[in-house]
Protein backbone atom coordinates (compact mmCIF):
# COMPACT_ATOMS: atom_id res chain seq x y z
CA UNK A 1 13.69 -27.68 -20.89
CA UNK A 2 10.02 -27.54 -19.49
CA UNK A 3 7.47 -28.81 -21.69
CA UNK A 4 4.42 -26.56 -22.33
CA UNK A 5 2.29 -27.93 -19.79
CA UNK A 6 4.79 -27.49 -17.13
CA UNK A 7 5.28 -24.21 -18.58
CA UNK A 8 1.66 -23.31 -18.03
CA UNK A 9 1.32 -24.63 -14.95
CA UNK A 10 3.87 -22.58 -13.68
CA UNK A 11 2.28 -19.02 -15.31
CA UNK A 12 -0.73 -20.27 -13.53
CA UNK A 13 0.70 -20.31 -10.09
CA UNK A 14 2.53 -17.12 -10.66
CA UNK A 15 -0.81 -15.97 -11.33
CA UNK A 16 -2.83 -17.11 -8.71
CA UNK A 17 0.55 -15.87 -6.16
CA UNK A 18 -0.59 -12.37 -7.72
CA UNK A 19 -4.32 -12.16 -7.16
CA UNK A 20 -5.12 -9.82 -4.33
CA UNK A 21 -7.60 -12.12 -2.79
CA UNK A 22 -4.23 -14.62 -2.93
CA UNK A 23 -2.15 -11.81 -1.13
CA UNK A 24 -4.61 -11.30 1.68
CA UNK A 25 -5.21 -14.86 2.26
CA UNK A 26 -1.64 -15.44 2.89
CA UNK A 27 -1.50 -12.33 5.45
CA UNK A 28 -4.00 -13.58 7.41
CA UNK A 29 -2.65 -16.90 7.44
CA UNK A 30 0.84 -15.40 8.61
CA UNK A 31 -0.75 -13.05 11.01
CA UNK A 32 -2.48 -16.53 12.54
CA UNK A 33 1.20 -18.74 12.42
CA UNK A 34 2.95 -15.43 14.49
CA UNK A 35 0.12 -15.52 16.99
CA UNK A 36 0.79 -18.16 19.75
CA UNK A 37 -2.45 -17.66 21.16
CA UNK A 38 -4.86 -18.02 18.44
CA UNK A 39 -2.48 -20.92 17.57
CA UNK A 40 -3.37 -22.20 21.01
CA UNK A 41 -6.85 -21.51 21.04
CA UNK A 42 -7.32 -23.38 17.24
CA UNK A 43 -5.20 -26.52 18.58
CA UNK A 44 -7.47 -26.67 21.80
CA UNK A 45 -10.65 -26.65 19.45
CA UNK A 46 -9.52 -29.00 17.05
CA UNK A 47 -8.54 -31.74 20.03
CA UNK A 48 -11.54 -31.02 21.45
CA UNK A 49 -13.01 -31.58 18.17
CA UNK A 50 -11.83 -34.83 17.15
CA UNK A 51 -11.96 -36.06 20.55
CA UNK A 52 -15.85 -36.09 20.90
CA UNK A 53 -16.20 -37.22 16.84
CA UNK A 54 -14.36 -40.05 17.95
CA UNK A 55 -16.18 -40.77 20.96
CA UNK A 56 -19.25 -40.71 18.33
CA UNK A 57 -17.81 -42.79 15.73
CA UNK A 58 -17.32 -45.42 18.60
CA UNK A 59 -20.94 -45.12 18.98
CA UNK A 60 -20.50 -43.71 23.10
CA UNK A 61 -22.39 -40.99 24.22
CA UNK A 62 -21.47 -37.32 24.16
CA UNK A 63 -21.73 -35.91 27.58
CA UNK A 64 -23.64 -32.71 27.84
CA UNK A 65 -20.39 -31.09 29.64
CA UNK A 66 -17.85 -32.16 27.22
CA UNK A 67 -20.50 -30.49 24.15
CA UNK A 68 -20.16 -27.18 26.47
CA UNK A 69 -16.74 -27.22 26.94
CA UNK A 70 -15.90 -28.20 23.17
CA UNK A 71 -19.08 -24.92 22.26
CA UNK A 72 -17.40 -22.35 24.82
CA UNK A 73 -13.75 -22.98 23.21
CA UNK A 74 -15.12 -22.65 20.16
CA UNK A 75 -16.86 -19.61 20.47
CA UNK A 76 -14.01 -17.99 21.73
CA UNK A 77 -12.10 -19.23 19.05
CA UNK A 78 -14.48 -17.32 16.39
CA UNK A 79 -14.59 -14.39 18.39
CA UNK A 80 -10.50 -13.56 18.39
CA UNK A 81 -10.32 -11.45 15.02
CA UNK A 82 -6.44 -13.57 13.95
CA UNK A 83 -8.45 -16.95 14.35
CA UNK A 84 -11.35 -15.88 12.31
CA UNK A 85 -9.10 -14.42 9.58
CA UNK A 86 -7.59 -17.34 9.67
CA UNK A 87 -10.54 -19.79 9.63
CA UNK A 88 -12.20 -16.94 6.68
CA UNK A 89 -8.62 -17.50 4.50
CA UNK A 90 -8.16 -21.19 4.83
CA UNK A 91 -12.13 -21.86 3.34
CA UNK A 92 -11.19 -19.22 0.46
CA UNK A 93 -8.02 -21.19 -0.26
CA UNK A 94 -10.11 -24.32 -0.42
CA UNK A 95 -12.70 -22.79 -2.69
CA UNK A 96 -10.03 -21.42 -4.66
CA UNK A 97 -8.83 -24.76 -4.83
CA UNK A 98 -11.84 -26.25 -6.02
CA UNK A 99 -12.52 -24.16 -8.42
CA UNK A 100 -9.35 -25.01 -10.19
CA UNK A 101 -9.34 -28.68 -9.49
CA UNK A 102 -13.03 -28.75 -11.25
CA UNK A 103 -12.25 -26.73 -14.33
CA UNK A 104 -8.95 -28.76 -15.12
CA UNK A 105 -10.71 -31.87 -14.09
CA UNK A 106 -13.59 -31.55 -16.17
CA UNK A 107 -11.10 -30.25 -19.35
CA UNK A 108 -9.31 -33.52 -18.77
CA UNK A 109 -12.88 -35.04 -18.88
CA UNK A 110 -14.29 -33.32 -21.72
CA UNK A 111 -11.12 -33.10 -23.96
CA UNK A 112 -11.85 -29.46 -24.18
CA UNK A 113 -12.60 -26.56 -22.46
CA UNK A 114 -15.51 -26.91 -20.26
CA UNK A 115 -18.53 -24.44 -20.72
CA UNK A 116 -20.26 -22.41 -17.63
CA UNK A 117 -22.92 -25.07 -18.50
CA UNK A 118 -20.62 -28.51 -17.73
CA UNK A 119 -19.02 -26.48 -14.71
CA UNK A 120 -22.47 -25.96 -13.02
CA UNK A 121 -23.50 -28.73 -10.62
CA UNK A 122 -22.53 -32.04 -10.45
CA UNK A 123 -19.00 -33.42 -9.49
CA UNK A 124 -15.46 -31.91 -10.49
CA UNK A 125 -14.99 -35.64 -12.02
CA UNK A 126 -14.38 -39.25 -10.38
CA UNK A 127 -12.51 -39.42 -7.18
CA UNK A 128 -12.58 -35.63 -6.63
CA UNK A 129 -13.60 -36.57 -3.13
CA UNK A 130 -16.21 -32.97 -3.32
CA UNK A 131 -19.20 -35.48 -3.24
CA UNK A 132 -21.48 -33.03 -5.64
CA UNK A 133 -23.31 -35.62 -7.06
């Protein structure tokens, strides 16, 4: 038998399942994982991406070609309508995500329900990782 929290938890993500905003993130997500292309075209980016933050983390310099190349994939990235959605849904989901970490984070902190006052500013508690400090 589920204790009450559990039981909670689980009315909250059948809740959050049934938001419309919820619904539409997760079509535009699917629509994205069908399409090979924009699939292609995000992978490309990312690699491209990482590639030239780690050539800055190793303190070598960025080549004036490779920051084209990297801006010209990425551009075309943002201008295919899937990738976009896709790009749009996966920053709602995180801000979605946020907002829920912070408000159980800071009733965990509080020992009560937090007030639009103690969710304004600051961070969602210690180790959040959302460096609002």
């Amino acid at each position: 038998m589920p204790n009450k929290i559990e039981e909670k938890t689980r009315e909250l993500c059948e809740t959050i399942i049934e938001q419309p905003e919820m619904i539409s993130i997760r079509k535009r997500i699917d629509t994205f994982m069908a399409d090979a292309k924009a699939r292609g075209q995000y992978e490309t980016v990312m690699s491209k991406g990482q590639a030239l933050q780690e050539k800055q983390a190793q303190s070598q310099p960025l080549e004036g070609a490779e920051i084209a190349d990297f801006e010209k994939h990425r551009d075309a990235l943002l201008k295919n309508s899937v990738a976009r959605g896709f790009l749009d849904a996966q920053e709602e989901l995180h801000e979605l995500q946020h907002s829920i970490q912070r408000h159980i984070s800071k009733t965990l902190e509080l020992g009560r329900l937090p007030t639009p006052d103690d969710l304004d500013g600051g961070s969602c508690g210690h180790g959040c990782g959302c460096h609002h400090h």
